[in-house]
C-alpha atoms as a PDB file:
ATOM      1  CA  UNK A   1     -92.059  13.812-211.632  1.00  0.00           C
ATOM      2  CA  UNK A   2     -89.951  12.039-209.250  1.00  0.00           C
ATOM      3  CA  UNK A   3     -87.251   9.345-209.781  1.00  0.00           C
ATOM      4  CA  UNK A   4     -88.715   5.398-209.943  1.00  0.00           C
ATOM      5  CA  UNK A   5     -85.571   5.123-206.892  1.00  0.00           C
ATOM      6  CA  UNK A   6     -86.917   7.712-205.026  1.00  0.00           C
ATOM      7  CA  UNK A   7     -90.217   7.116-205.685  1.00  0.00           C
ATOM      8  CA  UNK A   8     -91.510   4.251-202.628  1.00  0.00           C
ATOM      9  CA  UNK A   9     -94.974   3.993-204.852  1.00  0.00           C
ATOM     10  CA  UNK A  10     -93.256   3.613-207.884  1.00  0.00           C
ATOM     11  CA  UNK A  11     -93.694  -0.282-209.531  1.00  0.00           C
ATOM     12  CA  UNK A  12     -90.549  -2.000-209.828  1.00  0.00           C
ATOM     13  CA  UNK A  13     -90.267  -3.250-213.462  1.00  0.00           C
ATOM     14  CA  UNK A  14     -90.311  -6.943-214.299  1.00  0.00           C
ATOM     15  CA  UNK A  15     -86.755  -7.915-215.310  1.00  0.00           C
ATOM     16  CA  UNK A  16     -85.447  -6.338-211.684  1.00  0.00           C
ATOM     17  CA  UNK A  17     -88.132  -8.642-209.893  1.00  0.00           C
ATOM     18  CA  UNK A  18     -87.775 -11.643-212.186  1.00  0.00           C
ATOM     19  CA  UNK A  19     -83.923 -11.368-212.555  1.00  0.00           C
ATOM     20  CA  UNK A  20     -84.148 -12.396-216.256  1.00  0.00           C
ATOM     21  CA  UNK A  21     -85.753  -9.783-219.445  1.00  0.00           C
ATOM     22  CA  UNK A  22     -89.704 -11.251-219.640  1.00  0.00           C
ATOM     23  CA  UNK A  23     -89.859 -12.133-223.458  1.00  0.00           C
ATOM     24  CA  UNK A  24     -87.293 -15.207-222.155  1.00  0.00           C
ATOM     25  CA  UNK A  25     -89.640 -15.951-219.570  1.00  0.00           C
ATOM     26  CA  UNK A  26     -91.655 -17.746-222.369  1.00  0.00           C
ATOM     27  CA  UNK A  27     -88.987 -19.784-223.973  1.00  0.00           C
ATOM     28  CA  UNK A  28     -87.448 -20.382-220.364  1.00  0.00           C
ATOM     29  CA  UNK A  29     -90.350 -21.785-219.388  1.00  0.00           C
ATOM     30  CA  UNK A  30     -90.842 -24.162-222.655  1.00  0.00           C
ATOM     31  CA  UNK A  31     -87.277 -25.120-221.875  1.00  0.00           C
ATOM     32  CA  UNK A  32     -87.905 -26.230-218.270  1.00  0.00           C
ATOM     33  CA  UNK A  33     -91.253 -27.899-219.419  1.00  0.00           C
ATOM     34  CA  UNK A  34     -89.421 -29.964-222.120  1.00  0.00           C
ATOM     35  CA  UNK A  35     -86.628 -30.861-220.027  1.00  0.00           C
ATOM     36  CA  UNK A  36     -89.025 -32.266-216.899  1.00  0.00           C
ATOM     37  CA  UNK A  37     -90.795 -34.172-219.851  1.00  0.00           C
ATOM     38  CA  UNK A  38     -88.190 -35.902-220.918  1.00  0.00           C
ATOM     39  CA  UNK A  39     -86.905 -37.332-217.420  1.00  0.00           C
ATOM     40  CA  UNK A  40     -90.202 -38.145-216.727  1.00  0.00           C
ATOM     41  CA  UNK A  41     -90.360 -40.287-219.841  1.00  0.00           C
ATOM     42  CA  UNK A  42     -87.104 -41.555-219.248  1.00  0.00           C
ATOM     43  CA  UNK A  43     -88.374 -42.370-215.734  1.00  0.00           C
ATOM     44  CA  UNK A  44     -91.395 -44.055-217.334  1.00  0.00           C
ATOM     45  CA  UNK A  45     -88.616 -46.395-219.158  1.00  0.00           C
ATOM     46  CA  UNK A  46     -86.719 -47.388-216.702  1.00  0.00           C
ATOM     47  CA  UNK A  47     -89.747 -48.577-214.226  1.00  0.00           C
ATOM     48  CA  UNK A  48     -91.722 -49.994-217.677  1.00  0.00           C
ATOM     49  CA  UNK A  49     -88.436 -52.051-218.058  1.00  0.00           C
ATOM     50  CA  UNK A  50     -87.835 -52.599-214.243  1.00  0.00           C
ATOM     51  CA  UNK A  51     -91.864 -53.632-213.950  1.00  0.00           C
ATOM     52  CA  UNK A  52     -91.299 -56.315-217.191  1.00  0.00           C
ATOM     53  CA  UNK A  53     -88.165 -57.587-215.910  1.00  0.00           C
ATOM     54  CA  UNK A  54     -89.921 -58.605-212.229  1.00  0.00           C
ATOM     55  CA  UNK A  55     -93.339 -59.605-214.527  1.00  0.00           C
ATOM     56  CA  UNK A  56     -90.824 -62.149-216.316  1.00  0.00           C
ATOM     57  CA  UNK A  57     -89.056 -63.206-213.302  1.00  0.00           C
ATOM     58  CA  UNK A  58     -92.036 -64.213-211.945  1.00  0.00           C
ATOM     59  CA  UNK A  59     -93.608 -66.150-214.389  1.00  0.00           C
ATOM     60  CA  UNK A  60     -90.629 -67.942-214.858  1.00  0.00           C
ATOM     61  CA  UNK A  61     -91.234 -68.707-211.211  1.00  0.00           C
ATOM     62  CA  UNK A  62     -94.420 -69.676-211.260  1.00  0.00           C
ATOM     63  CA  UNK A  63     -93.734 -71.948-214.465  1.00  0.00           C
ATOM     64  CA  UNK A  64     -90.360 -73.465-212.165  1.00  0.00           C
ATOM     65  CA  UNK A  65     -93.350 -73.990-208.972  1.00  0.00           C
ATOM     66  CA  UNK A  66     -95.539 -75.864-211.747  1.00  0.00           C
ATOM     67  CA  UNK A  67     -93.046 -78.102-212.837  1.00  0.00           C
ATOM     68  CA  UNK A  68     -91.648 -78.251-209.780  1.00  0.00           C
ATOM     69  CA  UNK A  69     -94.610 -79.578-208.299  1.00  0.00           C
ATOM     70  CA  UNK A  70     -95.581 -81.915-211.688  1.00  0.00           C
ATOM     71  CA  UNK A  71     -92.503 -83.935-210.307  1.00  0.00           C
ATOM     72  CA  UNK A  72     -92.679 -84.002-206.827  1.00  0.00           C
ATOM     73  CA  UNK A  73     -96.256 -85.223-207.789  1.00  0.00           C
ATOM     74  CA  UNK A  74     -94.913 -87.858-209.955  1.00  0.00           C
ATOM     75  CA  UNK A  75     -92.254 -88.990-207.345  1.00  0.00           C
ATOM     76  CA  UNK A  76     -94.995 -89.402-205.102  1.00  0.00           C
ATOM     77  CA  UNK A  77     -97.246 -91.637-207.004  1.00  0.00           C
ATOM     78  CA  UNK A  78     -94.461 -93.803-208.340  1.00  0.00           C
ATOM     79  CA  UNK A  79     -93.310 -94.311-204.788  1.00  0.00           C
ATOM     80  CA  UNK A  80     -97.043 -95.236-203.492  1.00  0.00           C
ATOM     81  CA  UNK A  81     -97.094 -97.530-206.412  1.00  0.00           C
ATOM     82  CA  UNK A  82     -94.088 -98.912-205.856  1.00  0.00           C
ATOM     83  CA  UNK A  83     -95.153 -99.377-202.196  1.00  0.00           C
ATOM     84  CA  UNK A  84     -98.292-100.966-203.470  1.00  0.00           C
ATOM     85  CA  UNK A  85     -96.897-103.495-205.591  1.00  0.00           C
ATOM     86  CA  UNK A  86     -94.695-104.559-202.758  1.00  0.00           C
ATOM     87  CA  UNK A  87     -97.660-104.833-200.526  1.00  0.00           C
ATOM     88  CA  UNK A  88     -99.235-107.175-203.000  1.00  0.00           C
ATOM     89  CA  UNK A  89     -96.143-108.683-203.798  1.00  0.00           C
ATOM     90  CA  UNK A  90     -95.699-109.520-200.198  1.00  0.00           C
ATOM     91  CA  UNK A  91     -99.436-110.851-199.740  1.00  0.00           C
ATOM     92  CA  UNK A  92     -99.021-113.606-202.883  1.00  0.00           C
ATOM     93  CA  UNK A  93     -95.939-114.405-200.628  1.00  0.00           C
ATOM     94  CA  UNK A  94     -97.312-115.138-197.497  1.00  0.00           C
ATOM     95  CA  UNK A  95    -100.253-117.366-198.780  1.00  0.00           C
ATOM     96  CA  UNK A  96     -97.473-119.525-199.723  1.00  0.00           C
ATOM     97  CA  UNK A  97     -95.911-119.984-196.297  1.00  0.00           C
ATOM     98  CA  UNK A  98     -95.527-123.271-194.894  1.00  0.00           C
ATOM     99  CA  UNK A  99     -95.357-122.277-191.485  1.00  0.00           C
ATOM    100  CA  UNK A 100     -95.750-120.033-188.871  1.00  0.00           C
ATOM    101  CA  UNK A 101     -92.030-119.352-188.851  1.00  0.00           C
ATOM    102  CA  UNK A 102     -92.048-118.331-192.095  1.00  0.00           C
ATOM    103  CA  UNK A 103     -94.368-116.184-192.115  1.00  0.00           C
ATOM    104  CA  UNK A 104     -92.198-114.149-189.101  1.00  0.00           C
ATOM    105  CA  UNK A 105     -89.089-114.619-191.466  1.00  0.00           C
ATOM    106  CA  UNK A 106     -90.948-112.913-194.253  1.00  0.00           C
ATOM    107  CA  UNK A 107     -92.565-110.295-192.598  1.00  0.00           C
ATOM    108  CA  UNK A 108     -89.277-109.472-190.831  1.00  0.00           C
ATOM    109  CA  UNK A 109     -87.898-109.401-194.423  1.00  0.00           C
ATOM    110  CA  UNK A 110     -90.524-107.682-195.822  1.00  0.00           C
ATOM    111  CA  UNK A 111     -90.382-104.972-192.987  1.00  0.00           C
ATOM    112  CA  UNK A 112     -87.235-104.114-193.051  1.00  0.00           C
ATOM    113  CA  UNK A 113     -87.061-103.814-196.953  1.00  0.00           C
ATOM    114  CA  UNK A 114     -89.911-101.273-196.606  1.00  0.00           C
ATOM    115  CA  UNK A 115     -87.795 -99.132-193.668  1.00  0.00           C
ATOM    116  CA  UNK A 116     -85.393 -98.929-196.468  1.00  0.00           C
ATOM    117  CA  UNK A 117     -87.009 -98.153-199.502  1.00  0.00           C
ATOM    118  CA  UNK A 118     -89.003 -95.616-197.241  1.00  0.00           C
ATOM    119  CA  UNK A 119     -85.522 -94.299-196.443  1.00  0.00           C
ATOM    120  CA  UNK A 120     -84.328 -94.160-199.757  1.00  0.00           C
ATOM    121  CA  UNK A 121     -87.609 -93.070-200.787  1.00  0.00           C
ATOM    122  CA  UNK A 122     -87.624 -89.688-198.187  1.00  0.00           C
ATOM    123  CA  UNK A 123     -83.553 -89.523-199.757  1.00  0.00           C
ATOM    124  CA  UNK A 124     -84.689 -88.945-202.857  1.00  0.00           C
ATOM    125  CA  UNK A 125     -87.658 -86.572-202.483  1.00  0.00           C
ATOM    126  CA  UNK A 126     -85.329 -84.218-200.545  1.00  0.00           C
ATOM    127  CA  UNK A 127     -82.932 -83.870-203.007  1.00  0.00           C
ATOM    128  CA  UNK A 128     -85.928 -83.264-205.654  1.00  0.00           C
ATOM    129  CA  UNK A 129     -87.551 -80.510-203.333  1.00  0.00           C
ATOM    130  CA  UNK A 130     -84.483 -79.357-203.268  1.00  0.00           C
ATOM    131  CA  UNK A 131     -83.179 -78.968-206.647  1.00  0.00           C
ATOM    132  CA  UNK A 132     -86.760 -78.003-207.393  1.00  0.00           C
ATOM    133  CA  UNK A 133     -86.477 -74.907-204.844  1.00  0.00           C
ATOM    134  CA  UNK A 134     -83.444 -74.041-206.398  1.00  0.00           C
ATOM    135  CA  UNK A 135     -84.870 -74.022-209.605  1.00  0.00           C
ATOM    136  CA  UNK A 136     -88.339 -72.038-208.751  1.00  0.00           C
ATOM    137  CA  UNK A 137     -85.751 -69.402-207.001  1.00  0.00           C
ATOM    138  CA  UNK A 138     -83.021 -69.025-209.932  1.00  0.00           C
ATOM    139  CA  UNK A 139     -85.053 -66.021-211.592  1.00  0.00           C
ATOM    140  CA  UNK A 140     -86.047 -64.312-208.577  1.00  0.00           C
ATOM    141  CA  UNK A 141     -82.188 -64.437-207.596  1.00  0.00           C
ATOM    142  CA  UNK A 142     -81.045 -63.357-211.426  1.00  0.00           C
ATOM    143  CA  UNK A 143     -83.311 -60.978-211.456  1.00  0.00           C
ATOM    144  CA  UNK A 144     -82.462 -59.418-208.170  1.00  0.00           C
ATOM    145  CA  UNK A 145     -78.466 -59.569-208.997  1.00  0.00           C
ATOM    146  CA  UNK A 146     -79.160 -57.618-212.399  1.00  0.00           C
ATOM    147  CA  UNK A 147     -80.716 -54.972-210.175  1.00  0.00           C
ATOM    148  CA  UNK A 148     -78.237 -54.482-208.333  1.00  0.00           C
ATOM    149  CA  UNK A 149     -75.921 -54.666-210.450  1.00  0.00           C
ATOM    150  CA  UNK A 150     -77.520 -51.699-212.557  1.00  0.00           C
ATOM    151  CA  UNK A 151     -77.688 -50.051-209.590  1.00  0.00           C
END
């Protein structure tokens, strides 16, 4: 019988082609299975934490928008009744007028007060769009500078 070296027919045995004795191959492969299973769970953490984080950021958003938008909407109205009242205000006025000139003096009065209380008016819904943009952005921003943080 010839030698399995000088034999080119001969089948090379398993721990030469696998580099390792085959009853390990078993408990090797366990190993490695275990091991991926882990950092996949891990994985699954870290994006089920990531996925909560942005789910919470964005209702907090979308609660900021409502309320947000609750005051602009109340800003609004109070302004158009405001307006309102002065219109009617102004009306009661003019039926009292004694003359034509009068009626110019209080229009030009009642003019010009509207210019500014329209002023005022556009003043203060800017700074309320504002500070309510601010707020409906604050946990999109926190959110974003913990993630980068972790990172």
């Amino acid at each position: 019988m010839a030698d399995a070296k000088s034999d080119p027919f001969a089948m090379p045995n398993a721990q030469s082609i696998l580099g390792m004795d085959p009853s390990q191959l078993n408990e090797t492969f366990r190993s490695m299975t275990q091991k991926s299973m882990e950092q996949s769970k891990e994985a699954y953490g870290r994006m089920k934490a990531a996925a909560d984080e942005a789910t919470k950021a964005l209702e907090s958003t979308m609660e900021n928008a409502h309320q947000g938008s609750l005051q602009l909407s109340k800003k609004a109205i109070d302004a158009m009744r405001t307006n309102a009242e002065l219109g009617f205000a102004h009306l009661d006025s003019m039926m009292s007028a004694k003359s034509f000139a009068e009626v110019i003096e209080m229009q030009t009065a009642y003019v010009r007060k509207q210019v500014e209380m329209a002023t005022d008016q556009a003043k203060e819904m800017q700074s309320l769009t504002q500070a309510v943009a601010k707020d409906m952005m604050k946990p999109g921003r926190d959110a974003f500078q913990k993630a980068t943080n972790r990172g």
